[in-house]
PDB file of N, CA and C in Angstrom:
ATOM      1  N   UNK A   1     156.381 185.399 283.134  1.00  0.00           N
ATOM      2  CA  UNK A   1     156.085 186.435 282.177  1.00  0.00           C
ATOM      3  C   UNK A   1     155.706 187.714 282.933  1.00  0.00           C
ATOM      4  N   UNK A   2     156.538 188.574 282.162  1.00  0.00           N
ATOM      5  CA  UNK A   2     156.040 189.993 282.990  1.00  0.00           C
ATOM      6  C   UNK A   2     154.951 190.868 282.405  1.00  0.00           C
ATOM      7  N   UNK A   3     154.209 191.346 282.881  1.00  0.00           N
ATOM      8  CA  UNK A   3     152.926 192.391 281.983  1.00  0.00           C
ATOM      9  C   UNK A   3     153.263 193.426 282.612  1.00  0.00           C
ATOM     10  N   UNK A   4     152.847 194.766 281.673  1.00  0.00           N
ATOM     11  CA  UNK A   4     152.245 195.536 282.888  1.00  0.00           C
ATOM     12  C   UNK A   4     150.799 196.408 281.937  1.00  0.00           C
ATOM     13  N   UNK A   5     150.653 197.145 282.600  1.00  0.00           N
ATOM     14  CA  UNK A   5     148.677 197.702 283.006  1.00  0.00           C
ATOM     15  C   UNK A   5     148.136 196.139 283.442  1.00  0.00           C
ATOM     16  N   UNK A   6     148.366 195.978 284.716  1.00  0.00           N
ATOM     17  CA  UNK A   6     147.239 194.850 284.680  1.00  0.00           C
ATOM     18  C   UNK A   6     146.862 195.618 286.227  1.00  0.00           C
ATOM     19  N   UNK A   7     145.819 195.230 286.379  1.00  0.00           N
ATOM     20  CA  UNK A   7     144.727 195.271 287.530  1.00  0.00           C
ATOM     21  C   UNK A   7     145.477 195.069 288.934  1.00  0.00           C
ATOM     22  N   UNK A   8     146.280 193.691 288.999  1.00  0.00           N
ATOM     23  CA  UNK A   8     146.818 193.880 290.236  1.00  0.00           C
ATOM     24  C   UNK A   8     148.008 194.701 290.472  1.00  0.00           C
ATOM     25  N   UNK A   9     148.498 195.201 289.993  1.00  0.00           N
ATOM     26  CA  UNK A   9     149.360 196.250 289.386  1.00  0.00           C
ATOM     27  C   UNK A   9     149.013 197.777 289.563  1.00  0.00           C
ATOM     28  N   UNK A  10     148.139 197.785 289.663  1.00  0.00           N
ATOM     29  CA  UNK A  10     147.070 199.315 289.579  1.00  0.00           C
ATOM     30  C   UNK A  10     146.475 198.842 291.441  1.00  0.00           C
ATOM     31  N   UNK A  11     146.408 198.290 291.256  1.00  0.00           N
ATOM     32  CA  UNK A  11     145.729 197.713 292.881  1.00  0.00           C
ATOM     33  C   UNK A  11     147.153 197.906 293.411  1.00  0.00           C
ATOM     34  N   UNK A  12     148.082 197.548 293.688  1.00  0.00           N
ATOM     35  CA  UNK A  12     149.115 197.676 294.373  1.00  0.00           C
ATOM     36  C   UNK A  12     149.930 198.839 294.658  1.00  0.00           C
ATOM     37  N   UNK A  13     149.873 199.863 293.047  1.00  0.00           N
ATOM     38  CA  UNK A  13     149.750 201.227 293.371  1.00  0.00           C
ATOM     39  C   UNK A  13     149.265 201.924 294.186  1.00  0.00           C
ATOM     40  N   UNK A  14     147.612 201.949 294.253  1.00  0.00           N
ATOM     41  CA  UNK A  14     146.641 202.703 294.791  1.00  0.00           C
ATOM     42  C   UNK A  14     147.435 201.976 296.344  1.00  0.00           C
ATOM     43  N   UNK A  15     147.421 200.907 296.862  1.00  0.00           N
ATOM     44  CA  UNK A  15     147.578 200.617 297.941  1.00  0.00           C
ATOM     45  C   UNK A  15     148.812 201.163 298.821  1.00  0.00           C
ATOM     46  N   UNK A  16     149.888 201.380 297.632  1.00  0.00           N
ATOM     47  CA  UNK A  16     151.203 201.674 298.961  1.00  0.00           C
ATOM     48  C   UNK A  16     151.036 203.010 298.685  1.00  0.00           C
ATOM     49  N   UNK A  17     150.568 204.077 298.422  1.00  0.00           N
ATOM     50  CA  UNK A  17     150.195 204.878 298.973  1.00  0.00           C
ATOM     51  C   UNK A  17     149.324 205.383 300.097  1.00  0.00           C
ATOM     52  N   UNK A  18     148.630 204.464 300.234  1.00  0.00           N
ATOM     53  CA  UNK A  18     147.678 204.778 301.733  1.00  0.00           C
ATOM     54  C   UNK A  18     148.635 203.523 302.864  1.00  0.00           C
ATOM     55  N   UNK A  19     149.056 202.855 302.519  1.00  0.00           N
ATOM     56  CA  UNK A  19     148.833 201.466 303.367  1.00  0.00           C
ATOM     57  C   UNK A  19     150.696 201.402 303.499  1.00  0.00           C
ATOM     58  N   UNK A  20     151.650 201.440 302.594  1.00  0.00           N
ATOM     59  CA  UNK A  20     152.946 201.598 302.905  1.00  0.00           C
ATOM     60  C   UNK A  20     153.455 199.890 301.481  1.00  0.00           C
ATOM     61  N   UNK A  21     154.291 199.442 301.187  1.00  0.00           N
ATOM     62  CA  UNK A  21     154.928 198.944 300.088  1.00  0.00           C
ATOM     63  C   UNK A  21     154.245 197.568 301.119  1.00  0.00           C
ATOM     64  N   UNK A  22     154.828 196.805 301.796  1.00  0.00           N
ATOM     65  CA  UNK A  22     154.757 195.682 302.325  1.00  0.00           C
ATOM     66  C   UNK A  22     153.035 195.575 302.642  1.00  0.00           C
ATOM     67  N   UNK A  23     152.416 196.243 303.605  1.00  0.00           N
ATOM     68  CA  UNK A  23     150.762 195.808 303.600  1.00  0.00           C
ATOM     69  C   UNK A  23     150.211 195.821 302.300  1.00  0.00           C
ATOM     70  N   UNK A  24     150.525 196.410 301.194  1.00  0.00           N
ATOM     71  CA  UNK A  24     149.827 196.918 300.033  1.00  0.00           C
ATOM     72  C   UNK A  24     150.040 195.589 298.916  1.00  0.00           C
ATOM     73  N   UNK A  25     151.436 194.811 299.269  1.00  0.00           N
ATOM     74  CA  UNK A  25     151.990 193.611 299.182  1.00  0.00           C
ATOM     75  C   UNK A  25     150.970 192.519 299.249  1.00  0.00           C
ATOM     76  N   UNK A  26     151.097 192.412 300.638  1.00  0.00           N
ATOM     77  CA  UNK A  26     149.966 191.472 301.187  1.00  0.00           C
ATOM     78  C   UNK A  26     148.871 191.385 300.212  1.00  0.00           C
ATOM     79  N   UNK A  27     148.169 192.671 300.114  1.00  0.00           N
ATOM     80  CA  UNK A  27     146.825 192.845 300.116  1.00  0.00           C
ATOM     81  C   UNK A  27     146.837 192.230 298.635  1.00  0.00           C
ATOM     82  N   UNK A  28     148.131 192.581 297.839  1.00  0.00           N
ATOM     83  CA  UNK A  28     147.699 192.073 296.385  1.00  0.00           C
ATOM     84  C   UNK A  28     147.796 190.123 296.494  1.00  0.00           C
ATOM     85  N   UNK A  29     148.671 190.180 297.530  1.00  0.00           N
ATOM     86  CA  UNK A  29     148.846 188.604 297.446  1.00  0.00           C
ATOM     87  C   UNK A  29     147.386 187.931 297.651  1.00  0.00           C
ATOM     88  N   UNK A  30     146.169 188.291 298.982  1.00  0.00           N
ATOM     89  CA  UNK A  30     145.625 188.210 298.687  1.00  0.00           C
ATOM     90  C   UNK A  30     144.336 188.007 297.439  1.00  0.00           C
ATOM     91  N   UNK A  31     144.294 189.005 296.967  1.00  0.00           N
ATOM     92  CA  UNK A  31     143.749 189.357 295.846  1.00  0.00           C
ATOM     93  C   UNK A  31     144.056 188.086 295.095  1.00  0.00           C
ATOM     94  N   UNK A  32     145.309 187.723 294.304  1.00  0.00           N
ATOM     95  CA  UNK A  32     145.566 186.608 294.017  1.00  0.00           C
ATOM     96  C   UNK A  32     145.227 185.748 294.592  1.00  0.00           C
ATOM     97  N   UNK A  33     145.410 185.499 295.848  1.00  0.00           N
ATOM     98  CA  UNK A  33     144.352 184.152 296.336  1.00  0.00           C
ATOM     99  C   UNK A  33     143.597 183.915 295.966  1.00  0.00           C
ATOM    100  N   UNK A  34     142.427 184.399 295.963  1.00  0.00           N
ATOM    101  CA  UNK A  34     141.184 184.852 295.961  1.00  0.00           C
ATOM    102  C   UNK A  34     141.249 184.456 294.439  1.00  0.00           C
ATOM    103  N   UNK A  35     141.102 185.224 293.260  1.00  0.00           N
ATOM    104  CA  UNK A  35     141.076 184.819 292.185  1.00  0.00           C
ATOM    105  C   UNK A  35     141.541 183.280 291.911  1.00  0.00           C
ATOM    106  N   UNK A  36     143.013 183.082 292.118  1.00  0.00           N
ATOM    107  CA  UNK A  36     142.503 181.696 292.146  1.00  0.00           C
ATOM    108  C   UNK A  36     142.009 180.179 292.871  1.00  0.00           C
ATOM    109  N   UNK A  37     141.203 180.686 293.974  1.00  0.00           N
ATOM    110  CA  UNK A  37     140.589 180.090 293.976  1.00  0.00           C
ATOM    111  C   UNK A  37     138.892 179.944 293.614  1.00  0.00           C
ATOM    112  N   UNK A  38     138.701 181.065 293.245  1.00  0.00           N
ATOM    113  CA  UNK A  38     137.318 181.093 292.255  1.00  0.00           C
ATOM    114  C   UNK A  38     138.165 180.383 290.751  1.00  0.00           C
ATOM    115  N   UNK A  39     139.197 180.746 290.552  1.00  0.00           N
ATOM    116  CA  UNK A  39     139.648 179.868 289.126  1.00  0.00           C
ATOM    117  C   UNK A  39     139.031 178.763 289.274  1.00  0.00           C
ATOM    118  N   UNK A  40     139.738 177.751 290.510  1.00  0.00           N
ATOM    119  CA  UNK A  40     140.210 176.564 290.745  1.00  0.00           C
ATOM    120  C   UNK A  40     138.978 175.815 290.879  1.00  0.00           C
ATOM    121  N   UNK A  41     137.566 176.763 291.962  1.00  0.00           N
ATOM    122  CA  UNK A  41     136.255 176.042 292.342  1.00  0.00           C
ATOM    123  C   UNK A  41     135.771 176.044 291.109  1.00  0.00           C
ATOM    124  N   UNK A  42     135.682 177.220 290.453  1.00  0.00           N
ATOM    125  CA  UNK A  42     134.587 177.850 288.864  1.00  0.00           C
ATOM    126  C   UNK A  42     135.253 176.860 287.643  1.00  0.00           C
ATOM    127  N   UNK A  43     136.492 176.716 287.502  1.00  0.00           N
ATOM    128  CA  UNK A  43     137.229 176.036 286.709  1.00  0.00           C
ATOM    129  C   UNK A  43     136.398 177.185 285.401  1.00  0.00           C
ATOM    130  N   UNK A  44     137.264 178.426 285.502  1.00  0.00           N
ATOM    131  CA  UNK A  44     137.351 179.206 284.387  1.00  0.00           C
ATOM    132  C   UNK A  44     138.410 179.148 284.600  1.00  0.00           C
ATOM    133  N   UNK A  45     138.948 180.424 283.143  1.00  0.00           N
ATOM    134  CA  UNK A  45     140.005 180.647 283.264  1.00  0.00           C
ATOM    135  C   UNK A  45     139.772 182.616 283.392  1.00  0.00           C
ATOM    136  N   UNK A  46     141.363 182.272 283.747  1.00  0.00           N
ATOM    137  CA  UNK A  46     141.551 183.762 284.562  1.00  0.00           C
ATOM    138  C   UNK A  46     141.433 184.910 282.891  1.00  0.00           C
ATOM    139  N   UNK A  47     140.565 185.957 283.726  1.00  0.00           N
ATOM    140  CA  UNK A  47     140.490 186.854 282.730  1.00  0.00           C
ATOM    141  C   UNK A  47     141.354 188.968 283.423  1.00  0.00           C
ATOM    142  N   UNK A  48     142.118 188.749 282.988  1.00  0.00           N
ATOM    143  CA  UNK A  48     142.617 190.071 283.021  1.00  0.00           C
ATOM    144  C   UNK A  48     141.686 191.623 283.317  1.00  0.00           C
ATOM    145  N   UNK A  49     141.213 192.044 283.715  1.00  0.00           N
ATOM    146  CA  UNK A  49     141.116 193.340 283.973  1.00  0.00           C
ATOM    147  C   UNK A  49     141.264 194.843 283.280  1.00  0.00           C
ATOM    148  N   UNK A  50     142.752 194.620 283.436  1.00  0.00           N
ATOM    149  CA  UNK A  50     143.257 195.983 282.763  1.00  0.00           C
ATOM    150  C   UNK A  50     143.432 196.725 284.123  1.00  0.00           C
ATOM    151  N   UNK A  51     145.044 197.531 283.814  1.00  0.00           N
ATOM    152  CA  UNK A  51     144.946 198.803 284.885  1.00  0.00           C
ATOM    153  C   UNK A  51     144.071 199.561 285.066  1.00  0.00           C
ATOM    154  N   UNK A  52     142.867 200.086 284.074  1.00  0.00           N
ATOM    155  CA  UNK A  52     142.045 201.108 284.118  1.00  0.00           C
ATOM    156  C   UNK A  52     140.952 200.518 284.856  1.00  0.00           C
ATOM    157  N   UNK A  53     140.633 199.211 285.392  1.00  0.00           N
ATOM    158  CA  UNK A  53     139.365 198.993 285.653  1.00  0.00           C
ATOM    159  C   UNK A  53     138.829 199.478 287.234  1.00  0.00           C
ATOM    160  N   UNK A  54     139.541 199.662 287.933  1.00  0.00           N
ATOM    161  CA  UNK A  54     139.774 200.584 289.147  1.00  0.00           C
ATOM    162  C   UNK A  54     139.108 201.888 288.950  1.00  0.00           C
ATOM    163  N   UNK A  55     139.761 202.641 287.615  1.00  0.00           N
ATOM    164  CA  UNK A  55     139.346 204.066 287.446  1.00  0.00           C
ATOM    165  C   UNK A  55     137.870 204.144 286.973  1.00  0.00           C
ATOM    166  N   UNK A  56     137.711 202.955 286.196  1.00  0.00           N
ATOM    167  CA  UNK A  56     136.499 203.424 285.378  1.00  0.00           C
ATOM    168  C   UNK A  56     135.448 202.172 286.526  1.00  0.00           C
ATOM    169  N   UNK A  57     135.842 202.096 288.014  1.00  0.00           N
ATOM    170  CA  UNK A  57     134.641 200.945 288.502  1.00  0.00           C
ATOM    171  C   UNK A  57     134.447 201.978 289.359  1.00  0.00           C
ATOM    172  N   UNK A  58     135.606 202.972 289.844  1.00  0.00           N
ATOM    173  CA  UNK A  58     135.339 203.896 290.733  1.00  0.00           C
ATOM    174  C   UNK A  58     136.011 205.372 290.897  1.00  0.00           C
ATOM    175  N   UNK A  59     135.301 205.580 289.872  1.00  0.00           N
ATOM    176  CA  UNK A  59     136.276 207.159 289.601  1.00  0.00           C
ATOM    177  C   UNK A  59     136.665 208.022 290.362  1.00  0.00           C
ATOM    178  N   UNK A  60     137.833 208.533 290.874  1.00  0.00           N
ATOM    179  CA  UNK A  60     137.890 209.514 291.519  1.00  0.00           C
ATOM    180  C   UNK A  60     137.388 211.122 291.677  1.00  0.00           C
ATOM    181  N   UNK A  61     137.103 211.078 292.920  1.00  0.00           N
ATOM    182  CA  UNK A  61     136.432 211.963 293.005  1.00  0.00           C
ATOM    183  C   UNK A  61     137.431 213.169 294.284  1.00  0.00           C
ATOM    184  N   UNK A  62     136.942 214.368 293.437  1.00  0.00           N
ATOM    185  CA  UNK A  62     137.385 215.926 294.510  1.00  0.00           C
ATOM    186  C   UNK A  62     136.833 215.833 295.340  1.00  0.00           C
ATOM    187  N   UNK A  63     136.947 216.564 296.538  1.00  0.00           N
ATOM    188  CA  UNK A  63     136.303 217.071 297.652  1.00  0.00           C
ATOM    189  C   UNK A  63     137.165 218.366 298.298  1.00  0.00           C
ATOM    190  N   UNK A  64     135.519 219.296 297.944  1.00  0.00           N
ATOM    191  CA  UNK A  64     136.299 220.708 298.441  1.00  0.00           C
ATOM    192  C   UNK A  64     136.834 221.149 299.615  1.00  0.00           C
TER     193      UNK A  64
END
């Protein structure tokens, strides 16, 4: 199933812009790790995010 606004999605954005398509890759694969294996130890279930949760955990900011 395909989504989109989801979190790792918005994470993978922000990333291949600093980091390049393939590390930014990684980093989400990670990320997925990681989630599930807090799934797998916690035995929750996975809860979604949202693309915006990036913006609104750490808003961007100017610098003059």
């Amino acid at each position: 199933m395909r989504t989109k606004d989801t979190c790792l999605q918005a994470r993978y954005k922000r990333l291949t812009s600093r980091r390049g398509p393939l590390r930014a890759l990684v980093a989400v694969e990670h990320s997925m790790i990681t989630a599930i294996w807090h799934m797998l130890t916690d035995n929750v279930p996975y809860h979604e995010l949202g693309g915006i949760h990036f913006t609104q955990r750490a808003p961007a900011t100017r610098h003059a």
